[in-house]
Protein backbone atom coordinates (compact mmCIF):
# COMPACT_ATOMS: atom_id res chain seq x y z
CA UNK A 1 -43.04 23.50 7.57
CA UNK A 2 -43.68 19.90 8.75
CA UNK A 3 -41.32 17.59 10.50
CA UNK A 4 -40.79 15.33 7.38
CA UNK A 5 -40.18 18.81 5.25
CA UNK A 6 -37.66 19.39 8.02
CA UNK A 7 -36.17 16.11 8.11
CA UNK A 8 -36.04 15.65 4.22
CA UNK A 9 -34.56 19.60 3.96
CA UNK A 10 -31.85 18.43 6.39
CA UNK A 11 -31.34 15.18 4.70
CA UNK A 12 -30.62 16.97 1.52
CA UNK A 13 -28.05 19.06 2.57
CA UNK A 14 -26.41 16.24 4.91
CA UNK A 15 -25.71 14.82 1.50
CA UNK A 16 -24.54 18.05 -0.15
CA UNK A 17 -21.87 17.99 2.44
CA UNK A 18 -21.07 14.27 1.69
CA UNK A 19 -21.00 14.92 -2.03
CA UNK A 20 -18.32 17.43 -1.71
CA UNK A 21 -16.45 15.46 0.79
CA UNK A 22 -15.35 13.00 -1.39
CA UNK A 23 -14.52 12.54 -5.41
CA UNK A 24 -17.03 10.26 -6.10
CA UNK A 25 -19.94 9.13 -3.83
CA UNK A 26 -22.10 5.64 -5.17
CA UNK A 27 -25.84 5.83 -4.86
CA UNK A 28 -25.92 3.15 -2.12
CA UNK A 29 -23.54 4.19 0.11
CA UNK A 30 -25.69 7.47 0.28
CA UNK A 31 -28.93 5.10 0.94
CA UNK A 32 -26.72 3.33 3.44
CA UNK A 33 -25.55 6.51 5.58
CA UNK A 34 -28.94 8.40 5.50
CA UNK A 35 -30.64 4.91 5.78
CA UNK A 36 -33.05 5.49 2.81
CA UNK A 37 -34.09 3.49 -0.53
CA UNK A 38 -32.01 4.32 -3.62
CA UNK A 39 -35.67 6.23 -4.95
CA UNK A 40 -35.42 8.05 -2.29
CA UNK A 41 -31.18 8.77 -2.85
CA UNK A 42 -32.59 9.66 -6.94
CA UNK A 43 -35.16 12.32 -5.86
CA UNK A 44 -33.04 14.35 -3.23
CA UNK A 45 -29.73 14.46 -6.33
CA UNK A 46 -32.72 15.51 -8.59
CA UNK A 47 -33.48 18.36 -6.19
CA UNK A 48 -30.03 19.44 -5.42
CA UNK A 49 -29.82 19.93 -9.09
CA UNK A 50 -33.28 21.70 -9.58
CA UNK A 51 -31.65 24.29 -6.57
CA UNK A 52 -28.75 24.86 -9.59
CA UNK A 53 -26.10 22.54 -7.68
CA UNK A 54 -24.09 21.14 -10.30
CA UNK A 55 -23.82 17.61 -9.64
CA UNK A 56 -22.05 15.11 -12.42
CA UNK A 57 -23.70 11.13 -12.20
CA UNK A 58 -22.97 8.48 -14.95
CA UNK A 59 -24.27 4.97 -14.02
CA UNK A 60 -22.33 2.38 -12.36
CA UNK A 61 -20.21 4.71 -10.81
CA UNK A 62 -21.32 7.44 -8.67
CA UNK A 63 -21.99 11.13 -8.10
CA UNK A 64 -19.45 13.97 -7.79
CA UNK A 65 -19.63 17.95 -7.53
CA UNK A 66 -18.55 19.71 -10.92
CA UNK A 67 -14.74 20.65 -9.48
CA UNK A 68 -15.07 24.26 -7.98
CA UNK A 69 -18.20 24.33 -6.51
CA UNK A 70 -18.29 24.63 -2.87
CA UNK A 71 -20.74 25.26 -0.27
CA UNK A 72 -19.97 28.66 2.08
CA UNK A 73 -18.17 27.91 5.57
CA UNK A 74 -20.01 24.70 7.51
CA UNK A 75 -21.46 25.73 10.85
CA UNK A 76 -21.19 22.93 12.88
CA UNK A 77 -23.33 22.30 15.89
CA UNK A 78 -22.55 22.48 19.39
CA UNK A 79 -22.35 18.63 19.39
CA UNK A 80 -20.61 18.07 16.64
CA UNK A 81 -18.00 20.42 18.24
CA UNK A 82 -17.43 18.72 21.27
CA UNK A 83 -16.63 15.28 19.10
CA UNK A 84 -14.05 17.35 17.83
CA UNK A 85 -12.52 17.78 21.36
CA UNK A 86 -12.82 13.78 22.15
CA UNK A 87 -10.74 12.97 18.14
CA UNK A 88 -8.20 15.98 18.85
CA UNK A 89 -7.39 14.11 22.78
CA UNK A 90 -7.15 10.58 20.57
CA UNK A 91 -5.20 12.50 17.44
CA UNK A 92 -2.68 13.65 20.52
CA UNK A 93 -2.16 10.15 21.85
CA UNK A 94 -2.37 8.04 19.25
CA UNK A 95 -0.61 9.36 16.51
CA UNK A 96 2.58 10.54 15.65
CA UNK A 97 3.81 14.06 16.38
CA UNK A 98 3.93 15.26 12.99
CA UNK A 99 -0.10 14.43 12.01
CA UNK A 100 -0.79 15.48 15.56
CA UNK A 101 0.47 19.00 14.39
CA UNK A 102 -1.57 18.21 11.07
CA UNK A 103 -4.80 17.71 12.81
CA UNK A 104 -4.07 20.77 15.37
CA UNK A 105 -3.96 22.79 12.76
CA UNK A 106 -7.07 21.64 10.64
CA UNK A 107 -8.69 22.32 14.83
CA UNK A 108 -7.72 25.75 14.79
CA UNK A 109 -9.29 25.95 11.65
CA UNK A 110 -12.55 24.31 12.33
CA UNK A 111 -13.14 26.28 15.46
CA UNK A 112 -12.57 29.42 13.43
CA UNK A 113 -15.60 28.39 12.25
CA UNK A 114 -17.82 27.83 15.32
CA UNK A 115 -20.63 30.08 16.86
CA UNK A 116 -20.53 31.55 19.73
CA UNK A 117 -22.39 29.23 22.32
CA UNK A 118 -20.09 26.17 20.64
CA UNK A 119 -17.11 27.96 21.25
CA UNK A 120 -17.87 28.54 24.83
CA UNK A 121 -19.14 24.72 24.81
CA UNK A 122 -15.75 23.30 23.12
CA UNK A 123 -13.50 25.55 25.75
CA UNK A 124 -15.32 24.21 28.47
CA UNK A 125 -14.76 20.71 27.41
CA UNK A 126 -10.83 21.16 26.26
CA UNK A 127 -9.64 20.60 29.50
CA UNK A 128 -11.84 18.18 31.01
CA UNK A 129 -11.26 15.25 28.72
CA UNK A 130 -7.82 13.39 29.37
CA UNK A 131 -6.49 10.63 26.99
CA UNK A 132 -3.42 8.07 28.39
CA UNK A 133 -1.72 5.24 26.68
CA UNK A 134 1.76 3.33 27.98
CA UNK A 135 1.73 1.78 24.69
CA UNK A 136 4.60 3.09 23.17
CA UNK A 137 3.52 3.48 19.30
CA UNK A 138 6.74 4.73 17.49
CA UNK A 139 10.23 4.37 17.64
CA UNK A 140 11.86 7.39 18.95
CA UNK A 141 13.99 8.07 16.00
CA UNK A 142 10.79 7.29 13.80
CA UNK A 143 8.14 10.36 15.09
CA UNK A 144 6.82 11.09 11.33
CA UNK A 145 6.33 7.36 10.29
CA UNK A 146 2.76 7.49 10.38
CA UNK A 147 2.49 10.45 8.12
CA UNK A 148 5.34 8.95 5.76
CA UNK A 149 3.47 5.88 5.19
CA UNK A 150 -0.06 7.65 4.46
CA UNK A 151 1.85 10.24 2.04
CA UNK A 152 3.25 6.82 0.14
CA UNK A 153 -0.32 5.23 0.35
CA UNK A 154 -1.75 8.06 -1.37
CA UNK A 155 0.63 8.38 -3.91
CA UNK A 156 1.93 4.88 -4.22
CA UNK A 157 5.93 5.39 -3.79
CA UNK A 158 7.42 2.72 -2.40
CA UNK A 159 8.91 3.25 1.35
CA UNK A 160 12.46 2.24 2.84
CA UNK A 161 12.54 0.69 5.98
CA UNK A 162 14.90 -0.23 8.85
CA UNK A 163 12.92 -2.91 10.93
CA UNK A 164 13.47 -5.32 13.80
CA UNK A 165 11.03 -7.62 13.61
CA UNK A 166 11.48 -8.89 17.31
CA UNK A 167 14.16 -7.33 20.29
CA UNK A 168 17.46 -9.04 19.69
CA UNK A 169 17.11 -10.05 16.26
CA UNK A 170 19.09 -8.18 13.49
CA UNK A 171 17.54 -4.92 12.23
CA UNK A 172 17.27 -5.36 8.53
CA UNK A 173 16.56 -2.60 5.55
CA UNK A 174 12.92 -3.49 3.67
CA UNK A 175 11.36 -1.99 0.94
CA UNK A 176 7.61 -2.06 0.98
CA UNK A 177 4.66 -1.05 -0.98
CA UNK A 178 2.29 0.47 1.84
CA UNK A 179 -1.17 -0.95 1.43
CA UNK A 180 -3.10 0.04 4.34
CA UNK A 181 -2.52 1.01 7.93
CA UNK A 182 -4.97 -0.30 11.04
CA UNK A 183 -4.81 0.14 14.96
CA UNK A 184 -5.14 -3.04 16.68
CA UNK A 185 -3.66 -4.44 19.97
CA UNK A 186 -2.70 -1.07 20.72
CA UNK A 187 -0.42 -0.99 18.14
CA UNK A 188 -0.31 0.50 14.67
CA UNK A 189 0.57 -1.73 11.49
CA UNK A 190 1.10 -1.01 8.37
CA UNK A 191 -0.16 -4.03 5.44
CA UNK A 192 2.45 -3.73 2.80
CA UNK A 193 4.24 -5.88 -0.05
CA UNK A 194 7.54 -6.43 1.08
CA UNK A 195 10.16 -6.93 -1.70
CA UNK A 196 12.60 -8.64 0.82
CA UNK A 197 9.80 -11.29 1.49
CA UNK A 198 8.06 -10.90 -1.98
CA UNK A 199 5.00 -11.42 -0.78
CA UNK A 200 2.67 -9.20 1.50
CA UNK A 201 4.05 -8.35 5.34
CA UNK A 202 2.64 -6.69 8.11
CA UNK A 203 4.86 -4.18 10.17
CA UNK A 204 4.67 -2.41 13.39
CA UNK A 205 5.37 1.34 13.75
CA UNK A 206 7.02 1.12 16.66
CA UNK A 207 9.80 -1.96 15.13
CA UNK A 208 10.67 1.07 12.74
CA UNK A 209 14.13 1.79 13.13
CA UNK A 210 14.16 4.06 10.54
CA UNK A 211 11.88 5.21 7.91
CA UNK A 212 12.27 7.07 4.22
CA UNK A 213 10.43 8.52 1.28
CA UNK A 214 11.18 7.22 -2.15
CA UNK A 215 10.44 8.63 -5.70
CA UNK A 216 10.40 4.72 -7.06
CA UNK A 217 6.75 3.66 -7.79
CA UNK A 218 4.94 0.62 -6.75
CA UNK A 219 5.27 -2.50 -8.95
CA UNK A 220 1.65 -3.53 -8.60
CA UNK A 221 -1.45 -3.06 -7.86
CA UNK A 222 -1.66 -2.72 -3.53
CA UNK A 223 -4.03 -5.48 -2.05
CA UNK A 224 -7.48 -4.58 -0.52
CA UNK A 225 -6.69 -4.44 3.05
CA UNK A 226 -10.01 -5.92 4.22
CA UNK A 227 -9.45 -9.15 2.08
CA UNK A 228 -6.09 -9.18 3.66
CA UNK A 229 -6.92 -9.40 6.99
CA UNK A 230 -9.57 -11.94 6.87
CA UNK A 231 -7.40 -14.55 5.10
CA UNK A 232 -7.34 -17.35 7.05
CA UNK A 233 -4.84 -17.66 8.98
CA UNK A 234 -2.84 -21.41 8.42
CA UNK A 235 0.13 -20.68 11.37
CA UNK A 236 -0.33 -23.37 14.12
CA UNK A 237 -1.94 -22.99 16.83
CA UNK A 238 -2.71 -24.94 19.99
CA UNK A 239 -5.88 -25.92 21.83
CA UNK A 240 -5.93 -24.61 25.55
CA UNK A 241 -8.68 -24.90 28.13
CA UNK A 242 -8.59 -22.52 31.61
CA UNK A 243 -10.99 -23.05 34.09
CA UNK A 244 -11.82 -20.35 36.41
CA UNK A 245 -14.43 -19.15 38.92
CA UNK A 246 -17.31 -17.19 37.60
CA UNK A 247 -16.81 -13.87 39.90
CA UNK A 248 -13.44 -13.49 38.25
CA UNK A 249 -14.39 -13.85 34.63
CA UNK A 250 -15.46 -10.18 33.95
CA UNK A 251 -11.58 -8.99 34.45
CA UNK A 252 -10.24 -11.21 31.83
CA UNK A 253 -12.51 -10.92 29.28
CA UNK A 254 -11.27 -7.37 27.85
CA UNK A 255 -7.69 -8.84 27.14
CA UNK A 256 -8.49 -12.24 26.04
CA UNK A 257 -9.16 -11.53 22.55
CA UNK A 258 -5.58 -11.08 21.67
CA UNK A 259 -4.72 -14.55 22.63
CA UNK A 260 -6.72 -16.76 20.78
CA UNK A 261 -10.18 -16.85 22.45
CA UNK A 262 -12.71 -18.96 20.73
CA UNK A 263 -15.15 -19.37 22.91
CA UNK A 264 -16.47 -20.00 26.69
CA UNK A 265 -18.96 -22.86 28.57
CA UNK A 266 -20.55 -21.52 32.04
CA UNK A 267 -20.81 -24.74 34.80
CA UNK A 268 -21.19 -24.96 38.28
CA UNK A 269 -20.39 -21.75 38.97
CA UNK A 270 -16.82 -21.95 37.08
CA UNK A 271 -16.30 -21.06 33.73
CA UNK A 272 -14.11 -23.05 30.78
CA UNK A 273 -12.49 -20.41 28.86
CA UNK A 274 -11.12 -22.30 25.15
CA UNK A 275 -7.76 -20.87 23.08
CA UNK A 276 -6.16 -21.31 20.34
CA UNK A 277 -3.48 -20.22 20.79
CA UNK A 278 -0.42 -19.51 18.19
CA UNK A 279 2.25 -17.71 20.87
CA UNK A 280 2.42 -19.92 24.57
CA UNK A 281 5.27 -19.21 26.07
CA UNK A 282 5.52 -15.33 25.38
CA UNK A 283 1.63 -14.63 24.87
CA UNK A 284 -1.14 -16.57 26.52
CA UNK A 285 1.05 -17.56 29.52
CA UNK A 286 1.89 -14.12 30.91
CA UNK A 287 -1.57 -13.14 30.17
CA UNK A 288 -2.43 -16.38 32.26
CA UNK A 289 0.08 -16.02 34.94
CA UNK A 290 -2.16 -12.39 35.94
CA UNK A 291 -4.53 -14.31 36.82
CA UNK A 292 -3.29 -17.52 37.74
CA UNK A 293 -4.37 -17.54 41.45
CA UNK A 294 -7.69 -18.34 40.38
CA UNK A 295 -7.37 -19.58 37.07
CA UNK A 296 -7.04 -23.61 36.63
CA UNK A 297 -5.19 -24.90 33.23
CA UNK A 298 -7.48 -28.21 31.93
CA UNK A 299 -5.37 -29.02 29.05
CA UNK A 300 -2.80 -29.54 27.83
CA UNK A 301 -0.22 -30.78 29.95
CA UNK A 302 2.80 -28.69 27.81
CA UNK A 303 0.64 -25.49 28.50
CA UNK A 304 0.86 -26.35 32.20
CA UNK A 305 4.77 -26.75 31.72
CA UNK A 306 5.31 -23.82 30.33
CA UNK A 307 3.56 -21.86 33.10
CA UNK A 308 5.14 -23.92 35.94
CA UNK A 309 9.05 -23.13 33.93
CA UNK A 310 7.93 -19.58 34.31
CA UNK A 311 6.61 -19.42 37.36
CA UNK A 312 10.24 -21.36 38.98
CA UNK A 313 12.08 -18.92 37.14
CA UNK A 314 9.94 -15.88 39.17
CA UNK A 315 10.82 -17.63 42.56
CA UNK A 316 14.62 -17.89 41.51
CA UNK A 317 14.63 -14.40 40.50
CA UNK A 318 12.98 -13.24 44.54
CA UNK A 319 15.24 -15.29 46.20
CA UNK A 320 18.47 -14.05 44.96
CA UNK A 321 17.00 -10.16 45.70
């Protein structure tokens, strides 16, 4: 058999497996995974149907597997394995406990599965891969709330919450419509419409206070999460410029991004770093004050103020210990 026989054979029943991994599958997301034309996407569903798979297409919307029809046990190969060992170290760490025991589970399951060789290859591999965070993700008295808000995303029911937006403010009871969750900052959120608010609010997991199911349906339609996120975003913001030598800049360019950064201008050997910045005196100048040995504020003069308040305050605080 020749290499494109191969290749086209194990195209074919890539997207078998992607067929029955979801509902519906479109034509184009098929040509976009196995990065062929949409002629191409048309022959290989005629030829899974010439082998007698049953598969259902009506035009405009997509492809699906006639419901109980499934392919034997997957054998998965040896590398596909050990990216199961690298999600199970993330599902540990970065999730809460109860879809951590979810996804052990569904483990034990796929390496039921394995051959041989991959399960000597996957044990080998278990405990040489180690995961950390300090981030703490969930409240303490909150350990399901990831797996309560994906239940009432699925099903749209509407979800009670106790939340504190910010330490030392009141704790107050929502009730939101769960649109979407998303990991970012090293913190998960949850996009939902908030009836206290009456318009759309994000939350962090870890704010949760409490958390609880409801049987009461959502009102609406939920929001597409993606248009959510790239609204615009109208808060105010202000314009700050650091200056700073260019052996240093590789160390601050990993945490910038959460402050603001638009954009940088190499000269002389120094580097002009620009912000905008919503969040001075609790964001950008404690991120600035890590590096503020080598780091030079250009403008503005209320930025500088800020850092030189905080900075007084840490020389108050050694002197009386």
């Amino acid at each position: 058999m020749s290499d494109d026989a191969l290749n086209r054979f194990d195209r074919i029943v890539a997207m078998f497996i992607h067929l029955q991994s979801s509902r519906v599958v479109k034509a184009q997301e098929l040509a976009d995974r196995f990065d062929v034309s949409l002629r191409t996407v048309y022959r290989d569903i005629r030829s899974l149907e010439a082998a007698g798979v049953p598969v259902a297409g009506e035009a405009g919307i997509g492809y699906s597997i006639i419901e109980g029809y499934r392919l034997p046990p997957v054998m998965f190969t040896r590398e596909e394995a050990s990216s199961f060992i690298a999600a199970e170290k993330l599902m540990q760490k970065f999730t809460d406990k109860k879809l951590g025991s979810h996804f052990e589970s569904a483990m034990y399951k796929i390496k039921s599965v394995l051959r041989g060789h991959a399960k000597d290859h996957v044990a080998a591999l278990e405990s040489q891969i180690w995961i950390n965070t300090t981030q703490q993700l969930f409240n303490e008295n909150t350990p399901d709330a990831l797996e309560v808000l994906i239940e009432s995303i699925a099903e749209k029911k509407q979800v009670r919450l106790v939340y504190r937006a910010y330490e030392g403010e009141e704790a107050i009871e929502r009730m939101i419509e769960p649109a979407g969750l998303f990991h970012e900052h090293n913190h998960w959120y949850v996009i939902g419409y908030c009836h206290l608010r009456k318009d759309y609010r994000q939350f962090r997991t870890d704010r949760m206070l409490e958390i609880n199911r409801t049987s009461l349906p959502f009102t609406g339609e939920p929001i597409d999460v993606d248009e959510f996120r790239n609204l615009e975003d109208t808060s105010e913001k202000t314009k700050v410029v650091i200056r700073v030598k260019k052996d240093v800049i590789r160390y601050m360019r990993s945490g910038r991004k959460y402050y603001g950064f638009v954009s940088e201008v190499e000269s002389d050997g120094q580097v002009e770093m620009t912000f905008m910045a919503r969040d001075l005196a609790h964001g950008l100048a404690r991120w600035y004050l890590m590096f503020g040995d080598c780091a030079e504020i250009v403008e503005p003069e209320s930025f500088k103020t800020i850092v030189k308040d905080m900075v007084e305050k840490t020389r108050g605080n050694l002197s009386m210990s």
